[in-house]
Protein backbone atom coordinates (compact mmCIF):
# COMPACT_ATOMS: atom_id res chain seq x y z
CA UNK A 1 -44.55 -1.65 -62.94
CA UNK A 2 -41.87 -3.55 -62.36
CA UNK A 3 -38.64 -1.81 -60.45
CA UNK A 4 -35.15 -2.84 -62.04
CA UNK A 5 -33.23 -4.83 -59.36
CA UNK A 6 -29.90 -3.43 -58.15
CA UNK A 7 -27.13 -5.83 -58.22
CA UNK A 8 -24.86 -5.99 -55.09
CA UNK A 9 -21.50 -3.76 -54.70
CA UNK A 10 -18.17 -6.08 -54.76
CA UNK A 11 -16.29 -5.98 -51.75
CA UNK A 12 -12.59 -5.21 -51.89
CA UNK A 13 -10.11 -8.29 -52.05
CA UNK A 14 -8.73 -8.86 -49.03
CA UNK A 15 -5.23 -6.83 -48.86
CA UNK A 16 -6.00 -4.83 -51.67
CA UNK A 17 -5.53 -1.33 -49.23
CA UNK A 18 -2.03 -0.15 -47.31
CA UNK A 19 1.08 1.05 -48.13
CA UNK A 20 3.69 -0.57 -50.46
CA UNK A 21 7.07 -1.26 -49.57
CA UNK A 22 8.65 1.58 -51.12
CA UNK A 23 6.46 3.69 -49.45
CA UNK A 24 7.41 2.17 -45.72
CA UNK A 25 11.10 2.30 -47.03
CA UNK A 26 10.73 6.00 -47.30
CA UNK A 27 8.72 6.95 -44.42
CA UNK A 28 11.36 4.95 -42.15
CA UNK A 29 14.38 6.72 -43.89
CA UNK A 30 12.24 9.88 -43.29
CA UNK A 31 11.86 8.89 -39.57
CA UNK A 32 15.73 7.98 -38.89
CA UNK A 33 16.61 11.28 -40.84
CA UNK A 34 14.14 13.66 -38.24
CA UNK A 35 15.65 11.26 -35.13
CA UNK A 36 19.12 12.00 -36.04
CA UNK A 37 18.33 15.74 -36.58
CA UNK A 38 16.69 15.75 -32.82
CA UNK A 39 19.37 14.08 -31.26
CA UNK A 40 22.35 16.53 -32.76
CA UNK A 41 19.89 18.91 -31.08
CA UNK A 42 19.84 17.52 -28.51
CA UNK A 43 23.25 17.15 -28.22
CA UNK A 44 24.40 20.40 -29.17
CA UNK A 45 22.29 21.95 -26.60
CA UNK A 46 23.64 19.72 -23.55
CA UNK A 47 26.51 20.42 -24.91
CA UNK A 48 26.47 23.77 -24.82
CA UNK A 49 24.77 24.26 -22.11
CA UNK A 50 27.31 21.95 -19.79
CA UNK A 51 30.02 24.46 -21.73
CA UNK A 52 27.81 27.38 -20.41
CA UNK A 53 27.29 26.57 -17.00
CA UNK A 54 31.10 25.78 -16.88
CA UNK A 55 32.20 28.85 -17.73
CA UNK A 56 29.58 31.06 -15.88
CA UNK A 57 30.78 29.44 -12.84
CA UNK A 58 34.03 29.88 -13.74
CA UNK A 59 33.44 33.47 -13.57
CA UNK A 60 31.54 33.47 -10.78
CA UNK A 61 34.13 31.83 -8.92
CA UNK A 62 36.51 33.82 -9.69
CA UNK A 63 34.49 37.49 -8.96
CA UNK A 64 33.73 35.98 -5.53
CA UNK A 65 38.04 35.23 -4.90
CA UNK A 66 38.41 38.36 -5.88
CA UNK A 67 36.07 39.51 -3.92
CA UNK A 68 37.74 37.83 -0.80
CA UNK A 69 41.42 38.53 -1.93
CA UNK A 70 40.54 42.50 -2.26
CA UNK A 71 38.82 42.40 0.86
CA UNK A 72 41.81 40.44 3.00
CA UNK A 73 44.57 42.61 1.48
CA UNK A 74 42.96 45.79 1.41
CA UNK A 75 42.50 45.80 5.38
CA UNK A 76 46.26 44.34 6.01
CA UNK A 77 47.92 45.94 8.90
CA UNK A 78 44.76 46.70 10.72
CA UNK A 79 45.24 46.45 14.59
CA UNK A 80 49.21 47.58 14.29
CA UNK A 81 50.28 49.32 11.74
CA UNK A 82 50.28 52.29 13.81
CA UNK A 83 52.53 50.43 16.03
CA UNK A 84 54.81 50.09 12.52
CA UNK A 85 57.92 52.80 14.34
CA UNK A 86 57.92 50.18 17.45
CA UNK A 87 56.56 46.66 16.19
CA UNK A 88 57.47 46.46 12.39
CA UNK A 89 58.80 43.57 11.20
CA UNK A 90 59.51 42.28 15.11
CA UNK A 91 59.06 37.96 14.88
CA UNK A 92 55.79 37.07 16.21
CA UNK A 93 56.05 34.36 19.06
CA UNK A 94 52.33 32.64 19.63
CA UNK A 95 51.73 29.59 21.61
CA UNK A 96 48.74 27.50 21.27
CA UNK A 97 47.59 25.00 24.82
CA UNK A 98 51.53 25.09 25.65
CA UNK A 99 52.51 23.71 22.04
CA UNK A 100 54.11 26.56 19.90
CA UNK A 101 52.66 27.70 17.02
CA UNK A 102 55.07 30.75 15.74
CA UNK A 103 57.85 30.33 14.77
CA UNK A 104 56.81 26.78 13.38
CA UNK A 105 58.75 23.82 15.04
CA UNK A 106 57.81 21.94 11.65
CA UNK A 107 56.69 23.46 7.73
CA UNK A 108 53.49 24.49 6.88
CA UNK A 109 51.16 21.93 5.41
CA UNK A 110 51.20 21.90 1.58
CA UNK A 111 51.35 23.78 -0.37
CA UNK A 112 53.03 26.24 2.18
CA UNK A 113 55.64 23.99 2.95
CA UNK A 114 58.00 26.33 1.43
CA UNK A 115 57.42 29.58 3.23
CA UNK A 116 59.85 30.32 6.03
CA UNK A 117 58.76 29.09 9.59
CA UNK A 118 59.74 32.38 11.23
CA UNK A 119 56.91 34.91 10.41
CA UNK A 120 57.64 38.85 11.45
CA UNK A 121 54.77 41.14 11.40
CA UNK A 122 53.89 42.56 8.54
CA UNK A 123 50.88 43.91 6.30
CA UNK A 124 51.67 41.61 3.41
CA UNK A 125 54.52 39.38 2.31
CA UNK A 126 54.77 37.18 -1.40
CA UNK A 127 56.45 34.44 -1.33
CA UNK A 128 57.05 34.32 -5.33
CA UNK A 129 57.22 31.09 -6.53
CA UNK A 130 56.54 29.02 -3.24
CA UNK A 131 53.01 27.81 -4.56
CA UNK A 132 51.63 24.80 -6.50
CA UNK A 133 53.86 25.11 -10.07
CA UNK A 134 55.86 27.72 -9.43
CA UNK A 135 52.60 30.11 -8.50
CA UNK A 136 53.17 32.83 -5.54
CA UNK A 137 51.82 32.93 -1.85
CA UNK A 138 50.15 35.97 -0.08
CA UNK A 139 50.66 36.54 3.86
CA UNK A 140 48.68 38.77 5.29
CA UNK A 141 48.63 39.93 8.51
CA UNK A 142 45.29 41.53 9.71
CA UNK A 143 43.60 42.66 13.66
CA UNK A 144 39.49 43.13 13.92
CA UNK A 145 40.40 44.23 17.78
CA UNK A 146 37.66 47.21 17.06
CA UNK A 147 39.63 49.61 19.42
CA UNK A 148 41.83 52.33 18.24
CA UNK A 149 45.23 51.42 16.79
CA UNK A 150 47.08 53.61 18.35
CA UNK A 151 49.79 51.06 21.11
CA UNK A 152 49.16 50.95 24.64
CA UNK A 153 52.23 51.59 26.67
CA UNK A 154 52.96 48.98 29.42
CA UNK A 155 54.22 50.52 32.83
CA UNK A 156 57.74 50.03 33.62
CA UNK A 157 58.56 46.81 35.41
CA UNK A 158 55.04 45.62 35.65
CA UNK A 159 55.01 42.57 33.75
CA UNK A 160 54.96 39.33 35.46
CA UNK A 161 54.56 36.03 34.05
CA UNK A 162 50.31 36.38 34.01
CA UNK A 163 50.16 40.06 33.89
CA UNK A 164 50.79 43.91 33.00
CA UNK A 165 50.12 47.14 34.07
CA UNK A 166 48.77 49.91 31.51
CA UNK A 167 47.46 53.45 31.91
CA UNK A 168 44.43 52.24 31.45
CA UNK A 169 42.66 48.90 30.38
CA UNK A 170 39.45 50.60 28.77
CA UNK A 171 38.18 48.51 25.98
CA UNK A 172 40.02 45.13 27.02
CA UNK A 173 38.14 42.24 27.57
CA UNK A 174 37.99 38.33 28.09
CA UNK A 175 39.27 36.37 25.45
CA UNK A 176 41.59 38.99 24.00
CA UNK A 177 44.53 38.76 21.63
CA UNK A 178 47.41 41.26 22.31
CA UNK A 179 50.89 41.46 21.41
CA UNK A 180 53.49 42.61 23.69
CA UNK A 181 56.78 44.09 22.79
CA UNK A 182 59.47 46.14 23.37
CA UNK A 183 61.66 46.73 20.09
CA UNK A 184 61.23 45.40 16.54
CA UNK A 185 63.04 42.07 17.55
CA UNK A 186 60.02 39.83 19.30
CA UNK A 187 56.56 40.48 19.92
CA UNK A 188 54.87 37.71 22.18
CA UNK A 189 51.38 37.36 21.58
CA UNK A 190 48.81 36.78 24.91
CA UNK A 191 45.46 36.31 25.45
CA UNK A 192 43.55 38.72 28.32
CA UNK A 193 42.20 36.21 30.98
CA UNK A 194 38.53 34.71 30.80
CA UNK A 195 36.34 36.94 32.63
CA UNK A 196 38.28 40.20 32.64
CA UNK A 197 36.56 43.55 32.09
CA UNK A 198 38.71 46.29 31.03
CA UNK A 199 38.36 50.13 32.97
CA UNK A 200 40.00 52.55 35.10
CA UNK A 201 41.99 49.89 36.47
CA UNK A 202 45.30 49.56 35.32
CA UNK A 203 46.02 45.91 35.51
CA UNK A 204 45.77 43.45 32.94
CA UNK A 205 45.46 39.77 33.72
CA UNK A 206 46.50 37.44 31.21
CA UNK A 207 45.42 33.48 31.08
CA UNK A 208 44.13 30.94 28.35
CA UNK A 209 44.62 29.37 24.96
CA UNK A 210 47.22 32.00 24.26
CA UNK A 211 48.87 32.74 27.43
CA UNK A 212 51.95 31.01 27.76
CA UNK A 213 55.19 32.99 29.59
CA UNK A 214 57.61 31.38 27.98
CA UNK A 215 57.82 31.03 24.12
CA UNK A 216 60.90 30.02 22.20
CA UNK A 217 63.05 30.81 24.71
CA UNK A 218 61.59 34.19 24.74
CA UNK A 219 60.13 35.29 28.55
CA UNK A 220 57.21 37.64 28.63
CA UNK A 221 58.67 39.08 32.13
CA UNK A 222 61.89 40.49 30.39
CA UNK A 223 59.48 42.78 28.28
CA UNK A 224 59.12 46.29 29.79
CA UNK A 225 61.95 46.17 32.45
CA UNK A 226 64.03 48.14 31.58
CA UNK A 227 63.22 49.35 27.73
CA UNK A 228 59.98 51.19 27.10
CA UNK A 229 57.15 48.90 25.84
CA UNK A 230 53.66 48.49 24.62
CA UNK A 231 50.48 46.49 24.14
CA UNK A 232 48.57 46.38 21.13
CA UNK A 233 45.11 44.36 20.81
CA UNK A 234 44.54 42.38 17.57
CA UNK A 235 41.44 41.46 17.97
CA UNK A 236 39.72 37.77 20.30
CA UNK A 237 39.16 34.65 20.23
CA UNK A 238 35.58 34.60 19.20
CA UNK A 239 33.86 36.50 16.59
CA UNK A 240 36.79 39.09 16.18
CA UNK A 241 39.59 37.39 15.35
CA UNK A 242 42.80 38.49 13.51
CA UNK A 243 43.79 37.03 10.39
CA UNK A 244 47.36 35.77 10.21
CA UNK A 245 46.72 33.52 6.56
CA UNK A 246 48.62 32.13 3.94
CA UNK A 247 46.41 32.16 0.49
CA UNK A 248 47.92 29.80 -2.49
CA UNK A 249 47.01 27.32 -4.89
CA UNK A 250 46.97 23.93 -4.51
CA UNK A 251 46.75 20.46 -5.94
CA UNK A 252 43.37 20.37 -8.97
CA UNK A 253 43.56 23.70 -9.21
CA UNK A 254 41.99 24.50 -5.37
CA UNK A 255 42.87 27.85 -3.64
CA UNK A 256 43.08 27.36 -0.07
CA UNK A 257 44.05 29.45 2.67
CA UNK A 258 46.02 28.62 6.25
CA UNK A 259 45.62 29.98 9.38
CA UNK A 260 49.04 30.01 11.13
CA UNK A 261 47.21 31.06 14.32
CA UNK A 262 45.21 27.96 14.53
CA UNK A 263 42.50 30.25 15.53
CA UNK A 264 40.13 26.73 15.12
CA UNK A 265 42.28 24.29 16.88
CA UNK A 266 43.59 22.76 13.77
CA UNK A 267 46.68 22.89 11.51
CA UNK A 268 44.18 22.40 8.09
CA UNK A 269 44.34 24.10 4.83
CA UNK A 270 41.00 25.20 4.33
CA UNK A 271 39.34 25.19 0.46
CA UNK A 272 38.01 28.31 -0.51
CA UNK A 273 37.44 27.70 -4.35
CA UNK A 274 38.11 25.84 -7.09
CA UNK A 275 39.31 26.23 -10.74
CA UNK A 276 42.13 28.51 -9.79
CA UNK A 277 44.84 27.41 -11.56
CA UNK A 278 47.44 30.24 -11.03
CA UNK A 279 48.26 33.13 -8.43
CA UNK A 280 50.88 35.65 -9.12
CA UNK A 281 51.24 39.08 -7.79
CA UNK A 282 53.13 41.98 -8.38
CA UNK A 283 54.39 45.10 -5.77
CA UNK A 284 53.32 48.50 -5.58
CA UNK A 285 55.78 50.35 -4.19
CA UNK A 286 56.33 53.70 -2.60
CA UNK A 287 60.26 54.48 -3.67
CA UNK A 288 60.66 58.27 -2.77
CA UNK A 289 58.52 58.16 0.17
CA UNK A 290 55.31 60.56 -1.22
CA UNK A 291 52.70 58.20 -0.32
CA UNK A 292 51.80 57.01 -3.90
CA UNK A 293 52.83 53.93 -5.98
CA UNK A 294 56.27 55.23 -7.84
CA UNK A 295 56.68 51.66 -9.53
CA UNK A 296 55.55 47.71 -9.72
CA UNK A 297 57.98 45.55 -8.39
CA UNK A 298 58.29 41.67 -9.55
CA UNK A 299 58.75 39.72 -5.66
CA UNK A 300 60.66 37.31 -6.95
CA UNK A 301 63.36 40.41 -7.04
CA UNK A 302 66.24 40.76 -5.02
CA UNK A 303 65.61 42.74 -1.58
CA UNK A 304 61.75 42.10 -2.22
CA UNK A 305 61.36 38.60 -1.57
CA UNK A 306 59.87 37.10 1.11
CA UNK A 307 63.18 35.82 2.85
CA UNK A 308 64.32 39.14 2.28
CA UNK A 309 61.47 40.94 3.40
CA UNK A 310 61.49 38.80 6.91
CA UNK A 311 65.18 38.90 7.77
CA UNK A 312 64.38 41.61 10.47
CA UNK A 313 66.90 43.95 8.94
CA UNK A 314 66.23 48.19 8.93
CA UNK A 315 66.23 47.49 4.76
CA UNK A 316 63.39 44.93 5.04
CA UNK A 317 61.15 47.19 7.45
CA UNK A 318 61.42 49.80 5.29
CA UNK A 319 60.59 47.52 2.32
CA UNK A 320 57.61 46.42 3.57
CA UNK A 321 56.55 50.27 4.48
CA UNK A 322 57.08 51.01 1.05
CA UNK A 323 54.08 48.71 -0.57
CA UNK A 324 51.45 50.58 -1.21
CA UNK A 325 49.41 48.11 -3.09
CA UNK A 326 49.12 44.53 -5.09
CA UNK A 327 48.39 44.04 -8.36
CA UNK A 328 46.83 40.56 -8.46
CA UNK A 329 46.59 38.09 -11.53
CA UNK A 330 44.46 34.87 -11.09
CA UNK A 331 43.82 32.01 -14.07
CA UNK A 332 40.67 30.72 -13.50
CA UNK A 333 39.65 27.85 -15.96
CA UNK A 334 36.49 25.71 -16.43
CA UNK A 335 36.30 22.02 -15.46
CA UNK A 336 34.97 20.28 -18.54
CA UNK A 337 36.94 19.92 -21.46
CA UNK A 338 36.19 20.54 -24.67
CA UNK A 339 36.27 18.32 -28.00
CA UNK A 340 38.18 20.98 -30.06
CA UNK A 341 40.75 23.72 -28.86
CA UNK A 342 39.14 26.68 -27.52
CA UNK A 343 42.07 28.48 -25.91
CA UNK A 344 45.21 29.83 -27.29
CA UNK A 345 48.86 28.32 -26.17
CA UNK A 346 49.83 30.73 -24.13
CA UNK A 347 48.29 33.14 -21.35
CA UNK A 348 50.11 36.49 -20.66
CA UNK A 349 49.42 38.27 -17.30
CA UNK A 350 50.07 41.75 -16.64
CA UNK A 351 50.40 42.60 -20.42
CA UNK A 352 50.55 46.28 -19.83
CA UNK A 353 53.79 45.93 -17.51
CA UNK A 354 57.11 46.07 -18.41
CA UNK A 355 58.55 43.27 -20.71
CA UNK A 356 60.47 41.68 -17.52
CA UNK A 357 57.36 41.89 -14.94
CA UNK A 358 55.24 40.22 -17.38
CA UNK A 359 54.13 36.32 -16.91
CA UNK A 360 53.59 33.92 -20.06
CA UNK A 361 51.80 30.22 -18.71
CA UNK A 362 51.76 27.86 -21.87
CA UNK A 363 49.10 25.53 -21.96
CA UNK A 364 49.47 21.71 -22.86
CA UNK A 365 47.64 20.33 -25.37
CA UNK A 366 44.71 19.32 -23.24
CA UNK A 367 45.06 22.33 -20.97
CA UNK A 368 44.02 24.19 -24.47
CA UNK A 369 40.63 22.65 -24.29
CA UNK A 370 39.64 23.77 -21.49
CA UNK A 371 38.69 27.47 -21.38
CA UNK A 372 40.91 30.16 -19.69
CA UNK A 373 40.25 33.48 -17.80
CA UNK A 374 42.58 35.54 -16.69
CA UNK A 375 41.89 38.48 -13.62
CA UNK A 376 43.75 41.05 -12.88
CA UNK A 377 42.98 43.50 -10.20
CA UNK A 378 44.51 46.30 -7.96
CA UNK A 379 44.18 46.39 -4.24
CA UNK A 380 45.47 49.31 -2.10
CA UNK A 381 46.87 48.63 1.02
CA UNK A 382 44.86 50.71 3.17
CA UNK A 383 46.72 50.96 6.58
CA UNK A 384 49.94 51.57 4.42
CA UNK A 385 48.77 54.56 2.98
CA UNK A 386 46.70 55.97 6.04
CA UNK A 387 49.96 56.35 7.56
CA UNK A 388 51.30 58.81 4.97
CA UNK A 389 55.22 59.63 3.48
C-alpha cells in the first residue's frame, strides 16, 4: 500500500514572536512606578532612622550629664564642710609652680569669663545668667581626701614657711592637698611634701606643685600665731583629687567643665557632651533652719547670687548653709534637623514652680525643627544636710 506523504510544517516568519510596543510601554511604566515606591522606602527609612538615632542619643546624652551633674553636686562640700563654723566662705588662695591660680590674675576662659575671679569656699555657687545665652553656671567645690572631715588643729606658732605642727599627722601622705586657715577670711591651700608618711609624729612638711609661702600677699607663717587654726585635707594630687569646677554651656551647644585648680597643668575647658543647649538651676533652701527644703529660690535673686553669695559677709555664709539642694533643668536637642516642624515655639522649665521661678526659651524658626528635651532633676546636697539645723 502506498503511505500518504506528510507535507512539511511552515516555519514562523522571522519576527513574528515578542512583545509589542504597548506592551514594553507598560511594563517600563510598571518598572519606574515599583522603583519610585522602593526608593520613598528607602528614603523614609534612612530617614527615620537618622531621626531615630538622633534622638536616642540625644537621650542618652543627656541621662549620662545627669548622671555626672547628680553625682558632682550631690557630694559638694566633701573634705570641709565640717570645717563650715571655721572655713566657710574664707577666699581660697592656691598657687600652681609659683604662678597663682586663686584668686585669678586674669578671667576664666569662655564661657566662664564672667564668674568672679575671687572664689571662697563653698559647696555650690550659680552664677545665673553668666553662661552661653544667658544660661547659668554651677561651682562646686568637692575633697576625695578619704580621711575623716572632721579639721585638724595646727599647734600654736608652729608654722613656718615649709611646715606645721599637728597633734598628729596619721593619714597624711606625699602629694597631699590641704588647706590651712585661721578664720573665714583666707584659707591657703599646700601640698604635703613628696615622700612624707604621716604618724605619731607631729610635723608636717610641706613642698611641691602646691607649696608656695606666699600667695597674694597672703603669708602661710602668719597662720596659727597667734589665732587658733586648722588643717583640713582635700584630697592629692594623683588619683584623689578634689574637684574645684565650673560646669556651663558653651558655643554649639557643648557642656564643658573647668578646673580652676589646674589639677592637669592646663587652663582648658574640657568637653563633656554635646547637644546641651541650656543649663538653669534653681535653690533649695533651708529658711527656718529645720534641715529640710522650706522653698526654691530663683539665683538670679537678690542676696542669692553668686556675687552675693561670695562677698565673704556673715549673710552670704549663712546663705550658702541654707541650700539644701538643686533643682536642675537641662535642654538637650538632637543634631539633625528636620524637613517639617517637630517642636513647639516655646520650652517651659520648671512648670510646676511658681509663675516667677519658671523659664520660657522660644525657639527660632529653625530651632523648631530640631527636636527638644527638656530634664529636670533634684539633687540633695549631701554634706549640707549631714550637718543638720
Amino acid at each position: 500500500m502506498n503511505r500518504p506523504t506528510r507535507r512539511p510544517r511552515a516555519r514562523a516568519r522571522p519576527g513574528s514572536g515578542g512583545f509589542t510596543l504597548v506592551e514594553l510601554l507598560v511594563a517600563v511604566v510598571i518598572g519606574l512606578a515599583m522603583t519610585l515606591a522602593v526608593t520613598l522606602m528607602l528614603t523614609r527609612y534612612e530617614s527615620g532612622r537618622r531621626t531615630l538615632t538622633s534622638v536616642n542619643d540625644a537621650s542618652i546624652g543627656g541621662a549620662y550629664v545627669s548622671f555626672l551633674i547628680d553625682r558632682s553636686v550631690r557630694s559638694a562640700g566633701s573634705g570641709f564642710m565640717q570645717s563650715w563654723v571655721n572655713a566657710g566662705g574664707c577666699r581660697v588662695m592656691a598657687s600652681r609652680g609659683g604662678t597663682q591660680v586663686l584668686p585669678r590674675t586674669a578671667a576664666f576662659p569662655a564661657p566662664f569669663a564672667d564668674v568672679p575671679q575671687t572664689v571662697r569656699l563653698a559647696p555650690v555657687v550659680v552664677h545665673a545668667g553668666a553662661g552661653t545665652g544667658g544660661s547659668d553656671i554651677i561651682a562646686i567645690h568637692t575633697g576625695s581626701s578619704g580621711l575623716g572631715e572632721a579639721p585638724m588643729p595646727i599647734l600654736p606658732g608652729s608654722v613656718t614657711t615649709d611646715d606645721l605642727r599637728l597633734g598628729a599627722t596619721v593619714g597624711l601622705r606625699g602629694g597631699d592637698l590641704v588647706l590651712v586657715y585661721q578664720d573665714t577670711t583666707n584659707c591657703l591651700l599646700q601640698e604635703v611634701r613628696s615622700g612624707f608618711t604621716g604618724g605619731a609624729d607631729q610635723q608636717l612638711l610641706l613642698g611641691g606643685t602646691y607649696a608656695d609661702s606666699d600667695i597674694d600677699g597672703v603669708e602661710l607663717i602668719g597662720i596659727g600665731a597667734t589665732d587658733p587654726a586648722w588643717v583640713v585635707p582635700l584630697g592629692n594630687t594623683g588619683a584623689a583629687r578634689p574637684q574645684f569646677q565650673l560646669i556651663g554651656v558653651a558655643a554649639n551647644a557643648t557642656l564643658v567643665t573647668h578646673d580652676m585648680l589646674q589639677l592637669d597643668g592646663t587652663d582648658n575647658v574640657v568637653a563633656i557632651a554635646d547637644g546641651v543647649a541650656d543649663l538653669r538651676v534653681r535653690y533649695g533652701v533651708d529658711t527656718d533652719d529645720n534641715g529640710r527644703v522650706d522653698t526654691w529660690v530663683d539665683p538670679a535673686s537678690a542676696g542669692w547670687t553668686g556675687v552675693d553669695l561670695q562677698s565673704g559677709t556673715e549673710a552670704a555664709r549663712q546663705n550658702l548653709a541654707r541650700i539644701l539642694a538643686l533643682r536642675i533643668a537641662l535642654i538637650t536637642r538632637t543634631q539633625t534637623p528636620e524637613r517639617e516642624d517637630v517642636s513647639p515655639e516655646t520650652l517651659v522649665l520648671f512648670p510646676d514652680l511658681d509663675a516667677a521661678l519658671q523659664i520660657d526659651r522660644d525657639l527660632s524658626t529653625d530651632e523648631r525643627k530640631l527636636r527638644w528635651r527638656v530634664l529636670d532633676f533634684t539633687v540633695p546636697l549631701r554634706n549640707p544636710l549631714l550637718l543638720g539645723p
